[in-house]
PDB file of N, CA and C in Angstrom:
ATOM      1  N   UNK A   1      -9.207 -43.218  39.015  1.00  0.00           N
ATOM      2  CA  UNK A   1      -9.515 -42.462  37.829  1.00  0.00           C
ATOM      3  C   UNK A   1     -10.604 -43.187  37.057  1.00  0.00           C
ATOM      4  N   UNK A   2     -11.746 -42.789  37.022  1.00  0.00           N
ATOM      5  CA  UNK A   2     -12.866 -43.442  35.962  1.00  0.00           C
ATOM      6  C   UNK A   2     -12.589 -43.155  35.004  1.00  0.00           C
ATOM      7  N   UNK A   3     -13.027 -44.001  33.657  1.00  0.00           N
ATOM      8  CA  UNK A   3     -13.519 -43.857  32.342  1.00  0.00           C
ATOM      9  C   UNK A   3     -14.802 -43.480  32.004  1.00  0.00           C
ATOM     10  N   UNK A   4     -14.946 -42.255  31.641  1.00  0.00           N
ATOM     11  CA  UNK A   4     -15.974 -42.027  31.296  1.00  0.00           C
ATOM     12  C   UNK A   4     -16.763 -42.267  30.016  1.00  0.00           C
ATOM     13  N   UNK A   5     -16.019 -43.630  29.363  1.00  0.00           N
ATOM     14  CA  UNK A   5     -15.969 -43.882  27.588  1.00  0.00           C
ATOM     15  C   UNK A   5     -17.471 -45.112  28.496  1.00  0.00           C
ATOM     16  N   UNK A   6     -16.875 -45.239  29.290  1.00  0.00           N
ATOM     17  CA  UNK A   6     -17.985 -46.852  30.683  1.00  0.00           C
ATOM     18  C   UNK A   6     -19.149 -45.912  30.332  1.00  0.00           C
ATOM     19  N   UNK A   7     -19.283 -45.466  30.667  1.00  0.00           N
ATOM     20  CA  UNK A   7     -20.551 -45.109  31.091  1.00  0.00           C
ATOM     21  C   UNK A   7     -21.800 -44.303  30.365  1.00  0.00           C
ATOM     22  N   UNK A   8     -21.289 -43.862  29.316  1.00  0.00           N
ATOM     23  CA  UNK A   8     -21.697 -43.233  27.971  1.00  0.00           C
ATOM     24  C   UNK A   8     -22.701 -44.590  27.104  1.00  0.00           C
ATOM     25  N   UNK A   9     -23.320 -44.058  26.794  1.00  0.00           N
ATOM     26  CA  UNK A   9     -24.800 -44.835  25.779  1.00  0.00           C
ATOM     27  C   UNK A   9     -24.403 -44.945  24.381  1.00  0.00           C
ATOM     28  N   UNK A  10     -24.669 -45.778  23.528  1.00  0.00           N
ATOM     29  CA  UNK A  10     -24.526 -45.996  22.500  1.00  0.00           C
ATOM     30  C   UNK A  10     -24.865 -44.963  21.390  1.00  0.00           C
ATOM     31  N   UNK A  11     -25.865 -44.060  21.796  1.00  0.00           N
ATOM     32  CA  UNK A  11     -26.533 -42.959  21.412  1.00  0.00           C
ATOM     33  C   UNK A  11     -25.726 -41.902  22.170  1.00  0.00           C
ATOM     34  N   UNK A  12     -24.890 -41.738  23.093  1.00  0.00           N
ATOM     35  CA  UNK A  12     -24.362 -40.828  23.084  1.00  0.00           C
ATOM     36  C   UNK A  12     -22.613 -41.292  22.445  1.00  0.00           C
ATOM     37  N   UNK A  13     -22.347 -41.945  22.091  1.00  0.00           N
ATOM     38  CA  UNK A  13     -21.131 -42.310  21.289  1.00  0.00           C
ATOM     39  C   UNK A  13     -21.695 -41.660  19.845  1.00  0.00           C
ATOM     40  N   UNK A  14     -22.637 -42.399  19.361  1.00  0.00           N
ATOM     41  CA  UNK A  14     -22.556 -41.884  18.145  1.00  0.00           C
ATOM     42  C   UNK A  14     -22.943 -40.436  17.717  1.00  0.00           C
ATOM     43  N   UNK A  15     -23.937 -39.830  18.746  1.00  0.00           N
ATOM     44  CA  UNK A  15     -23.538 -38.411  18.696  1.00  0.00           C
ATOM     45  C   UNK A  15     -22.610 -37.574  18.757  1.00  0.00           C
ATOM     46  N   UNK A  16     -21.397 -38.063  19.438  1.00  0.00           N
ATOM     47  CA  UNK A  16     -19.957 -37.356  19.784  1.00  0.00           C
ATOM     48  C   UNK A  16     -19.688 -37.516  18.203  1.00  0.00           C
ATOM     49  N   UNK A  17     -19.420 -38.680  18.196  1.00  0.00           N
ATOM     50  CA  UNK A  17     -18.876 -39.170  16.691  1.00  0.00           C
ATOM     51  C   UNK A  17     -19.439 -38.255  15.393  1.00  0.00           C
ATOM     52  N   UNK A  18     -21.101 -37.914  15.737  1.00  0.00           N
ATOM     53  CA  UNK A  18     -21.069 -37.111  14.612  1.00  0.00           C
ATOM     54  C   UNK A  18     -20.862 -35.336  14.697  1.00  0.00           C
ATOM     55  N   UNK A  19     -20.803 -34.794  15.774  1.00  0.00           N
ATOM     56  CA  UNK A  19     -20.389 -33.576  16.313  1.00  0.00           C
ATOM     57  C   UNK A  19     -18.626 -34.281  15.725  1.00  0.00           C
ATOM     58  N   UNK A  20     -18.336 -35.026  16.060  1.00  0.00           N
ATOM     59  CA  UNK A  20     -16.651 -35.079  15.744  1.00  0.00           C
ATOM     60  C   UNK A  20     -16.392 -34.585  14.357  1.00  0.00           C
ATOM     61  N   UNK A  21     -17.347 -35.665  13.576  1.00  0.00           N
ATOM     62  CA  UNK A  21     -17.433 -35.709  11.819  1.00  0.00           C
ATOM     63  C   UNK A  21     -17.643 -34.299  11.823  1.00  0.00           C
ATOM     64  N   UNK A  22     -18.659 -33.448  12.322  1.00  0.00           N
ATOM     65  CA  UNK A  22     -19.298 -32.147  11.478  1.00  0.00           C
ATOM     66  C   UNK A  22     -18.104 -31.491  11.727  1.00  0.00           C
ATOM     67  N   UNK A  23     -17.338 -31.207  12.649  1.00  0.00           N
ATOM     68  CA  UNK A  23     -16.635 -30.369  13.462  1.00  0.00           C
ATOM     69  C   UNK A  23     -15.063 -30.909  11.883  1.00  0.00           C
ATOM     70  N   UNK A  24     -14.607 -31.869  12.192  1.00  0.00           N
ATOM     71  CA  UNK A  24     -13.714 -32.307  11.060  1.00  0.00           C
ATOM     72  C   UNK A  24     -14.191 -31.670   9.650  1.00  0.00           C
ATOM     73  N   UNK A  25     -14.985 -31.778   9.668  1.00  0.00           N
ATOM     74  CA  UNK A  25     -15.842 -31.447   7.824  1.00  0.00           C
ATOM     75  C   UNK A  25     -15.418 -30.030   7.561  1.00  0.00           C
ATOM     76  N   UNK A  26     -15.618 -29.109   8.989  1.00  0.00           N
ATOM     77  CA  UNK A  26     -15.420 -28.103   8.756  1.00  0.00           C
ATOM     78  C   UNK A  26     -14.446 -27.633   8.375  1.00  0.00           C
ATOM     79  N   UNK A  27     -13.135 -28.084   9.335  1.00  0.00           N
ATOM     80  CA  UNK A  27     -12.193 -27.432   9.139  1.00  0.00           C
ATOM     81  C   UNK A  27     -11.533 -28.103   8.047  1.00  0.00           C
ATOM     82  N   UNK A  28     -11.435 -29.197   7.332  1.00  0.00           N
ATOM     83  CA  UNK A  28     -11.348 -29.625   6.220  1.00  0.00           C
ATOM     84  C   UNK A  28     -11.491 -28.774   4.815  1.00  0.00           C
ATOM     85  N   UNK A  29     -12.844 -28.618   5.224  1.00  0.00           N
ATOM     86  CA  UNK A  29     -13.506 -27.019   4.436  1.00  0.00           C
ATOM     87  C   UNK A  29     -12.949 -25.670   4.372  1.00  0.00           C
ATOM     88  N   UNK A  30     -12.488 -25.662   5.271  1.00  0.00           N
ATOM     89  CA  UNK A  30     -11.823 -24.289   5.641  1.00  0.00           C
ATOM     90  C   UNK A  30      -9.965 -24.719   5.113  1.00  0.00           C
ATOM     91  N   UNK A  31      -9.369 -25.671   5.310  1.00  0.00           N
ATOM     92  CA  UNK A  31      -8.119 -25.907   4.775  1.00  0.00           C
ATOM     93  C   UNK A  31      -8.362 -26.457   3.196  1.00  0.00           C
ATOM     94  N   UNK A  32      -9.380 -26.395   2.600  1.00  0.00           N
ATOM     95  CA  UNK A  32      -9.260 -26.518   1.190  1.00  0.00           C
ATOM     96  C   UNK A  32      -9.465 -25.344   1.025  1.00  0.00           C
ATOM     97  N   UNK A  33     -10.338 -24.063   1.377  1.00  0.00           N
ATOM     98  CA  UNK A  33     -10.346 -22.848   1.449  1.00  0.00           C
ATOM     99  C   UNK A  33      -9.143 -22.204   0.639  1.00  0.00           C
ATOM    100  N   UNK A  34      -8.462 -22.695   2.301  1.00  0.00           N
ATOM    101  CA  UNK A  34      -6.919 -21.892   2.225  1.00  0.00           C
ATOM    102  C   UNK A  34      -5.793 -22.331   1.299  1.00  0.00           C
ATOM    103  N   UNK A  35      -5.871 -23.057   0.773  1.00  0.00           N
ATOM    104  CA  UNK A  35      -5.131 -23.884   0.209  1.00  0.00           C
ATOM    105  C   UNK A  35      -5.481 -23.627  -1.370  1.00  0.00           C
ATOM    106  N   UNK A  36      -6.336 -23.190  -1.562  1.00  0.00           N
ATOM    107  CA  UNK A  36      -7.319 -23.466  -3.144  1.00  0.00           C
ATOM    108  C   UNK A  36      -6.126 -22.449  -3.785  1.00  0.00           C
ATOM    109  N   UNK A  37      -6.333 -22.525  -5.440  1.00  0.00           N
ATOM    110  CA  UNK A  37      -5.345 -21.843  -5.750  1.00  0.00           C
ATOM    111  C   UNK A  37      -5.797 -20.303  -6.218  1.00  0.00           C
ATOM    112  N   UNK A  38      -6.909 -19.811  -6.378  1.00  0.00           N
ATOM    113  CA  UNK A  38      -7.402 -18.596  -5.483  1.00  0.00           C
ATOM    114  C   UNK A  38      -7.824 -17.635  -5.075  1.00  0.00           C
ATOM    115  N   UNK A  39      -7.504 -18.427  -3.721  1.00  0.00           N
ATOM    116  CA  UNK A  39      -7.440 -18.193  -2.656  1.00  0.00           C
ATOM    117  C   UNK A  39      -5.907 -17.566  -2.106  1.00  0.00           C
ATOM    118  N   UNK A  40      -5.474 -18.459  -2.921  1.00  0.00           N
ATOM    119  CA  UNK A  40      -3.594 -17.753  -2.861  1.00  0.00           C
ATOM    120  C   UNK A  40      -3.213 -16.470  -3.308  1.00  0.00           C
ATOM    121  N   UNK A  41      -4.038 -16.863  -4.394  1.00  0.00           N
ATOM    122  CA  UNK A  41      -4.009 -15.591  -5.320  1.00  0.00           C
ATOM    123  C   UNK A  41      -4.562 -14.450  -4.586  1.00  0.00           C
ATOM    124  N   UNK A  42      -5.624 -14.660  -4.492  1.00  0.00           N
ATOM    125  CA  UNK A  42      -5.815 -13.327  -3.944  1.00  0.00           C
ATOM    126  C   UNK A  42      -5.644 -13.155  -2.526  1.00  0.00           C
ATOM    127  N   UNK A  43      -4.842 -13.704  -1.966  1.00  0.00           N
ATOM    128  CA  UNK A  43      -4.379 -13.372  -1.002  1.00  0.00           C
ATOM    129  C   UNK A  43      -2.794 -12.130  -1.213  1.00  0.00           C
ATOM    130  N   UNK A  44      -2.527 -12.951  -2.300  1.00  0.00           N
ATOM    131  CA  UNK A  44      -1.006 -12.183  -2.680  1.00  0.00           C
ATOM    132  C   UNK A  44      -1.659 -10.867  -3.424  1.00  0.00           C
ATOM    133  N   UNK A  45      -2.543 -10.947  -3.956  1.00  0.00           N
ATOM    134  CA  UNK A  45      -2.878  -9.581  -4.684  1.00  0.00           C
ATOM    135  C   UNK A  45      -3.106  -8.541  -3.761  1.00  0.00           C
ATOM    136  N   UNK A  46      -3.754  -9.448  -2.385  1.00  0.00           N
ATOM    137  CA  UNK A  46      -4.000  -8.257  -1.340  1.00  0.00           C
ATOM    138  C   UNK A  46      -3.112  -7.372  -0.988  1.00  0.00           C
ATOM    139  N   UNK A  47      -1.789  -8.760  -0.350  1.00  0.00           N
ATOM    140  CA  UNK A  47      -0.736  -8.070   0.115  1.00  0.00           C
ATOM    141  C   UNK A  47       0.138  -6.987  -0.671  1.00  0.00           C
ATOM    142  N   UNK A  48      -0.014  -7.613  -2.250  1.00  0.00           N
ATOM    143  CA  UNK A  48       1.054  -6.738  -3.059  1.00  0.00           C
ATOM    144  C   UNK A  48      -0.314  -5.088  -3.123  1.00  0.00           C
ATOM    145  N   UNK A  49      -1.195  -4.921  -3.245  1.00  0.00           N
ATOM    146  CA  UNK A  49      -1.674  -3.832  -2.836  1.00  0.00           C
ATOM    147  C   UNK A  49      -2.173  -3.153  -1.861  1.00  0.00           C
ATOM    148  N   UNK A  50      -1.984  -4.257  -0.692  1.00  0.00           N
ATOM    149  CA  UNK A  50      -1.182  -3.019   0.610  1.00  0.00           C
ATOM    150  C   UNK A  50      -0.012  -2.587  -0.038  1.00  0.00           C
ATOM    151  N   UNK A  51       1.271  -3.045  -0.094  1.00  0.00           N
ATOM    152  CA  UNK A  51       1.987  -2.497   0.279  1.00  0.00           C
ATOM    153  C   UNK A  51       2.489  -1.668  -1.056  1.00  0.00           C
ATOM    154  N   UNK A  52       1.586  -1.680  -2.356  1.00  0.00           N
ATOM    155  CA  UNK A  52       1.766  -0.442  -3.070  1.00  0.00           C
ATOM    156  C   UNK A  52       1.002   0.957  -2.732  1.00  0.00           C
ATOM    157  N   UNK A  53      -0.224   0.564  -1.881  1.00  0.00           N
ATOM    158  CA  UNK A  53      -0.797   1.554  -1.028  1.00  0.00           C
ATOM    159  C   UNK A  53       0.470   2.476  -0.251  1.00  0.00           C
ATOM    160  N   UNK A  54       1.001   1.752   0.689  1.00  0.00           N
ATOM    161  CA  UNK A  54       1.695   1.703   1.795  1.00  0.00           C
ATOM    162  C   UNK A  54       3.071   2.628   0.901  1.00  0.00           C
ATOM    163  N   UNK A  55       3.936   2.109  -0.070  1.00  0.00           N
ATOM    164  CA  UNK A  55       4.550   2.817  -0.736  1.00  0.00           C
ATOM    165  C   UNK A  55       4.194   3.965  -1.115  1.00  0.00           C
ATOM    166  N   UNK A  56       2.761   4.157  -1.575  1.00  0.00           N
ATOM    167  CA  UNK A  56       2.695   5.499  -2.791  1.00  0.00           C
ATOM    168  C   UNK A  56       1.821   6.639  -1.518  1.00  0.00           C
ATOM    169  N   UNK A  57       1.876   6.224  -0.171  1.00  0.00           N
ATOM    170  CA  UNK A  57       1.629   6.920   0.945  1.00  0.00           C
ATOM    171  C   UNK A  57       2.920   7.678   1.373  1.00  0.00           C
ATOM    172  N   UNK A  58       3.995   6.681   1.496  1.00  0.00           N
ATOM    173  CA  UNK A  58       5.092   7.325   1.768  1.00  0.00           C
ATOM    174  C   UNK A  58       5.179   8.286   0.835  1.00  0.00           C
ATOM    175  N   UNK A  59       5.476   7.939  -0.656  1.00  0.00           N
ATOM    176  CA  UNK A  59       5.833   9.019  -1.955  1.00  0.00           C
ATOM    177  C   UNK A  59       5.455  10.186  -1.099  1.00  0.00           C
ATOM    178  N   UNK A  60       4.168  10.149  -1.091  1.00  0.00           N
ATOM    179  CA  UNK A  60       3.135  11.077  -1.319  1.00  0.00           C
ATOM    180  C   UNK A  60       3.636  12.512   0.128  1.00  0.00           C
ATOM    181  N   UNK A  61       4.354  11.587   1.219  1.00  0.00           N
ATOM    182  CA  UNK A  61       4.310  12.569   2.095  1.00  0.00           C
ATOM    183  C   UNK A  61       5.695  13.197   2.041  1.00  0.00           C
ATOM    184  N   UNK A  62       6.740  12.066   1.449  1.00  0.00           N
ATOM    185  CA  UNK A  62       7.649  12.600   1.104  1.00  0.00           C
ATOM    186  C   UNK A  62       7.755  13.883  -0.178  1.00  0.00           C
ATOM    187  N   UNK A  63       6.717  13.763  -0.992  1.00  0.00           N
ATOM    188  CA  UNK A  63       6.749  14.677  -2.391  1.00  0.00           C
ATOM    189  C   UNK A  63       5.954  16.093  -1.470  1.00  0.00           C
ATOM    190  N   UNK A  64       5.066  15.790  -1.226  1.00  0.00           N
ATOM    191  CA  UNK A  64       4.217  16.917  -0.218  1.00  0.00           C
ATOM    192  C   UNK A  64       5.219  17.872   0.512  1.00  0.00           C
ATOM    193  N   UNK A  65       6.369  16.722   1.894  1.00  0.00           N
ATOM    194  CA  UNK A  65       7.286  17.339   2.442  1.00  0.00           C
ATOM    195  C   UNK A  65       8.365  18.340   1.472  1.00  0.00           C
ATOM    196  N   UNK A  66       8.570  18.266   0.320  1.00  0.00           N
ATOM    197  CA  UNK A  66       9.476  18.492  -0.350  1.00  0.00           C
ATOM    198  C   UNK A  66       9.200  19.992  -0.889  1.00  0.00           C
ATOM    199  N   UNK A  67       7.489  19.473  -1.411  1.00  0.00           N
ATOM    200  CA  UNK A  67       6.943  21.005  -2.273  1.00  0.00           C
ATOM    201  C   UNK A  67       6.757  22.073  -1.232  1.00  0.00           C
ATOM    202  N   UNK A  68       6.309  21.384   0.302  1.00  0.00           N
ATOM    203  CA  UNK A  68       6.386  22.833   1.317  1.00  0.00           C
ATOM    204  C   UNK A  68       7.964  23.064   1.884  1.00  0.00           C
ATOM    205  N   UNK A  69       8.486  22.514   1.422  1.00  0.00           N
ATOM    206  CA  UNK A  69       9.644  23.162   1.713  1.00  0.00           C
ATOM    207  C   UNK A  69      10.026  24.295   0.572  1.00  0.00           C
ATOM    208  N   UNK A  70      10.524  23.816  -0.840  1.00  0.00           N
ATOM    209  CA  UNK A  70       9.908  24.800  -1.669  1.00  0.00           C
ATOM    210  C   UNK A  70       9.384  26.112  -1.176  1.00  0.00           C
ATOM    211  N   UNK A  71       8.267  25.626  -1.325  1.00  0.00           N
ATOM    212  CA  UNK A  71       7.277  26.966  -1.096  1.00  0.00           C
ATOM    213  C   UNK A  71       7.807  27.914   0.110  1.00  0.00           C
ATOM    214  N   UNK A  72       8.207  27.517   1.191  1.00  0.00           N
ATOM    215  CA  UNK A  72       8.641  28.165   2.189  1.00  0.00           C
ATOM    216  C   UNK A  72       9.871  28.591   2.038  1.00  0.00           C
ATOM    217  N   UNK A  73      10.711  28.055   1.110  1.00  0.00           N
ATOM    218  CA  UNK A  73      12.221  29.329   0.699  1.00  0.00           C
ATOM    219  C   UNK A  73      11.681  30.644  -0.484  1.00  0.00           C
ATOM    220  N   UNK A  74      10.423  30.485  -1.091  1.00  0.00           N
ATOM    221  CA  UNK A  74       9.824  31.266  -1.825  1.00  0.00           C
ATOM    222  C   UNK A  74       8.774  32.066  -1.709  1.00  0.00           C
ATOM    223  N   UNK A  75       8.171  32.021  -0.604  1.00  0.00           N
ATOM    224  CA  UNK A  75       6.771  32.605   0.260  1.00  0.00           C
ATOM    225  C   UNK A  75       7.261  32.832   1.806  1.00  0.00           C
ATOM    226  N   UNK A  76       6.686  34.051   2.016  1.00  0.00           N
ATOM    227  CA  UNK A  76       6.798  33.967   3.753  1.00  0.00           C
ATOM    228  C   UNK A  76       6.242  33.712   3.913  1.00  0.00           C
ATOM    229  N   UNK A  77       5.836  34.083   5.603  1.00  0.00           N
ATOM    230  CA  UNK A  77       4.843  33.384   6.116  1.00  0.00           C
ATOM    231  C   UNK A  77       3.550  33.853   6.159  1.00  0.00           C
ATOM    232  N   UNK A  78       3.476  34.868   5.682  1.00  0.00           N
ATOM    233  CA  UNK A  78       2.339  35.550   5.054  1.00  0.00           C
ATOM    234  C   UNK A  78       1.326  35.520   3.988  1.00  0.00           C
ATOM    235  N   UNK A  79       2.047  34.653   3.317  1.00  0.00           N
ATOM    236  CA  UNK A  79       1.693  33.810   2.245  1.00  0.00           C
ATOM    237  C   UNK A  79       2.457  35.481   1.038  1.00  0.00           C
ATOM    238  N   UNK A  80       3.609  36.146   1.294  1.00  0.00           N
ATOM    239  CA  UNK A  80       3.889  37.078  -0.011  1.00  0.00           C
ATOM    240  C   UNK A  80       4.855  36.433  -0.396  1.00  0.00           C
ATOM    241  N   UNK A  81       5.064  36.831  -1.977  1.00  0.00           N
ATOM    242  CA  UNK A  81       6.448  35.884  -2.194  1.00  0.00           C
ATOM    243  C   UNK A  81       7.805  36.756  -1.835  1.00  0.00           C
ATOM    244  N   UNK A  82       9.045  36.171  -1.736  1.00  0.00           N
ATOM    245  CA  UNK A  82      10.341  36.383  -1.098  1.00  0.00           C
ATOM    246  C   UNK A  82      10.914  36.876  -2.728  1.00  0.00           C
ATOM    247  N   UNK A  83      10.836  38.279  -3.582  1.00  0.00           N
ATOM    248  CA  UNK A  83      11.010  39.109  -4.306  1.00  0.00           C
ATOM    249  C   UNK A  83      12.607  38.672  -4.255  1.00  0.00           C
ATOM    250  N   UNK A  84      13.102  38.454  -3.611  1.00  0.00           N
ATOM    251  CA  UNK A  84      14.975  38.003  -3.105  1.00  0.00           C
ATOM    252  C   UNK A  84      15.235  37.076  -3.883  1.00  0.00           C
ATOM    253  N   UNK A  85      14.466  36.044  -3.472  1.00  0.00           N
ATOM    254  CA  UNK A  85      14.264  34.840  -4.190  1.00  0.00           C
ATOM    255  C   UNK A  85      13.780  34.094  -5.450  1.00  0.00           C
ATOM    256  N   UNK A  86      12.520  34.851  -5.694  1.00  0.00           N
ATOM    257  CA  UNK A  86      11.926  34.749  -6.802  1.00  0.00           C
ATOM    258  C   UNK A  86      12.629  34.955  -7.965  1.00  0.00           C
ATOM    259  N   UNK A  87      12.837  36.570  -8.229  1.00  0.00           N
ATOM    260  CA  UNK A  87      13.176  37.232  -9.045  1.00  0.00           C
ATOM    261  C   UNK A  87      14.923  36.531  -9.685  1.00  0.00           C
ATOM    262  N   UNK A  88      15.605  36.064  -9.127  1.00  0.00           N
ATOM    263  CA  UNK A  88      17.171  35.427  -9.339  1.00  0.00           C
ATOM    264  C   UNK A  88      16.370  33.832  -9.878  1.00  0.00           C
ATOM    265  N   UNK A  89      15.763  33.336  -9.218  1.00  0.00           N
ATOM    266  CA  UNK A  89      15.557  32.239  -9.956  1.00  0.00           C
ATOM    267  C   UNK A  89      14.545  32.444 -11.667  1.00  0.00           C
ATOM    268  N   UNK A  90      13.980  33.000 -11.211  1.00  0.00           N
ATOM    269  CA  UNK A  90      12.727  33.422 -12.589  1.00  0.00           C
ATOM    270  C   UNK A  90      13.965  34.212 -13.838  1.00  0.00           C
ATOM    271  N   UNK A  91      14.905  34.503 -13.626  1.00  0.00           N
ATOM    272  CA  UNK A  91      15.987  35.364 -14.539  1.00  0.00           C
ATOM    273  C   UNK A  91      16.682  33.611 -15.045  1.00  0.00           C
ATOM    274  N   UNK A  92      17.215  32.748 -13.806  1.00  0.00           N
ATOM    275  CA  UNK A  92      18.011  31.918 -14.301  1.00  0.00           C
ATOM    276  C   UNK A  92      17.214  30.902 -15.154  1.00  0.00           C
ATOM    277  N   UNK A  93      16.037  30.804 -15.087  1.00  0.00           N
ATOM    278  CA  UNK A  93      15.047  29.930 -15.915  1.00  0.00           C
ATOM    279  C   UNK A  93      14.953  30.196 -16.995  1.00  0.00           C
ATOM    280  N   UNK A  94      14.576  31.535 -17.380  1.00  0.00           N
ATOM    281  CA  UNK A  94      14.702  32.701 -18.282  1.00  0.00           C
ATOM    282  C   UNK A  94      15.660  32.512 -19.793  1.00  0.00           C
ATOM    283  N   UNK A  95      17.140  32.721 -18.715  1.00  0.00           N
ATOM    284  CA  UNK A  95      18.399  32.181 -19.266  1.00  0.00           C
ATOM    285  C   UNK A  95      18.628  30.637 -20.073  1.00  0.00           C
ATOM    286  N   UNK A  96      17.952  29.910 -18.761  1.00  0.00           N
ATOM    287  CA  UNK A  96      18.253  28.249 -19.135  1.00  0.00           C
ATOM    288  C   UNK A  96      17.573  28.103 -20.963  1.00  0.00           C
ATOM    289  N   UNK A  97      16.267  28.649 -20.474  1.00  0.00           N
ATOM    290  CA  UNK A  97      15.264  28.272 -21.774  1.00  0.00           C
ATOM    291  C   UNK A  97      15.929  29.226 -23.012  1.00  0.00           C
ATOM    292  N   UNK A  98      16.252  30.323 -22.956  1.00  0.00           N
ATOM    293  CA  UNK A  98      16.842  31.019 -23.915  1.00  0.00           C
ATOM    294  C   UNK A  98      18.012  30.375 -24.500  1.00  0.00           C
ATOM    295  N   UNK A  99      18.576  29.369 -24.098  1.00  0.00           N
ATOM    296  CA  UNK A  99      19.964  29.046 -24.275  1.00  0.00           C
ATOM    297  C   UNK A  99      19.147  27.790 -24.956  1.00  0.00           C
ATOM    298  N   UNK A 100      18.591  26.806 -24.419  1.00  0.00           N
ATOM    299  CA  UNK A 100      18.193  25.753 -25.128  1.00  0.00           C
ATOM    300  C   UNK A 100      17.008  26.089 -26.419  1.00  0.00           C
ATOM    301  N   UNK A 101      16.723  27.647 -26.596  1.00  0.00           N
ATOM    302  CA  UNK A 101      15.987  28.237 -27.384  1.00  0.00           C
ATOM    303  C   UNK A 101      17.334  28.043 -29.312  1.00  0.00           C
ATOM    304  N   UNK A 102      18.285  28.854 -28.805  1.00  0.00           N
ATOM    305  CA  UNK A 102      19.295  29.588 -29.412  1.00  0.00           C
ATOM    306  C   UNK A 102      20.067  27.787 -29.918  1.00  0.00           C
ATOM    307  N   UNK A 103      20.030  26.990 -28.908  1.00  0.00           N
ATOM    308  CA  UNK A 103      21.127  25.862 -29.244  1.00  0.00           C
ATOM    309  C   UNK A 103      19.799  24.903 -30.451  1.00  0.00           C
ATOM    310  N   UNK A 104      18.482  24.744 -30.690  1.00  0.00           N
ATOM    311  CA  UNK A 104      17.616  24.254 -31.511  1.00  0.00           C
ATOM    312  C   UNK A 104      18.077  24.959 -32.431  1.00  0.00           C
ATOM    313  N   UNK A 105      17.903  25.853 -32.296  1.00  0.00           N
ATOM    314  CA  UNK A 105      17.522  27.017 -33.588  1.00  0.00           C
ATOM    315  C   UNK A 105      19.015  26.479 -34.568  1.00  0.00           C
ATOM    316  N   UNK A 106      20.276  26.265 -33.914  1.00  0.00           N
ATOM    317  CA  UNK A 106      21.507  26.235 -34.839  1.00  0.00           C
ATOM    318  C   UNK A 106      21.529  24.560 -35.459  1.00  0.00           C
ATOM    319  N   UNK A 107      20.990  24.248 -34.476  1.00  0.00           N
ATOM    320  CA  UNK A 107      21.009  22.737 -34.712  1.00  0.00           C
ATOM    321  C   UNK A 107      20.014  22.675 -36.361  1.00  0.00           C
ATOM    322  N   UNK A 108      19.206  23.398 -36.285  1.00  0.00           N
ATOM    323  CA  UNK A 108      18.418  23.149 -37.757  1.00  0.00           C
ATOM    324  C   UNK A 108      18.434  23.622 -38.573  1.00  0.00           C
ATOM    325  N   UNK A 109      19.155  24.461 -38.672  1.00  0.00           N
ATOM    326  CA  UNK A 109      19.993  25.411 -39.904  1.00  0.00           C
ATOM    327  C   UNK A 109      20.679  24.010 -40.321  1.00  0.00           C
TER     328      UNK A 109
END
């Protein structure tokens, strides 16, 4: 097994040595980078707005899923509305608000 440390030039030692240094410097550089305080920071700001992205995506398909459902016990598929349907709910709304109309009104007497 040779050594190849034998046979290397004084000029090529200290070139390794400084390819070693630059190469060290760097990543030195790069772990104060990561480390800095930030750097932390906004690392966490990233993550916490992915994943409020990521949350208000879900909302969004869940609220979406919800209103076409809605719409589809109240519209056919024709886009007319379901007169069956409509009309019993639009009476009980009607009712609701009339009642919370009538219960103000005594309250301020």
């Amino acid at each position: 097994m040779a050594d190849t440390a034998d046979t290397r030039t004084p000029a090529q030692i200290e070139a390794d040595i400084s390819r070693r240094r630059a190469v060290l410097a760097e990543t030195l550089d790069e772990i104060g980078v990561r480390v800095h305080p930030k750097t932390i920071v906004g690392d966490a700001k990233a993550r916490v707005a992915s994943n409020i992205d990521h949350t208000l995506g879900r909302a969004y398909v869940g609220v979406n899923r919800a209103v076409s459902d809605v719409k589809a016990q109240f519209v056919d598929e024709d886009g007319a509305p379901r007169l069956e349907r409509v009309v019993p709910v639009a009476l009980l709304v009607v009712g609701v608000v009339g009642l919370l109309t009538l219960g103000t009104r005594r309250r301020r007497r």
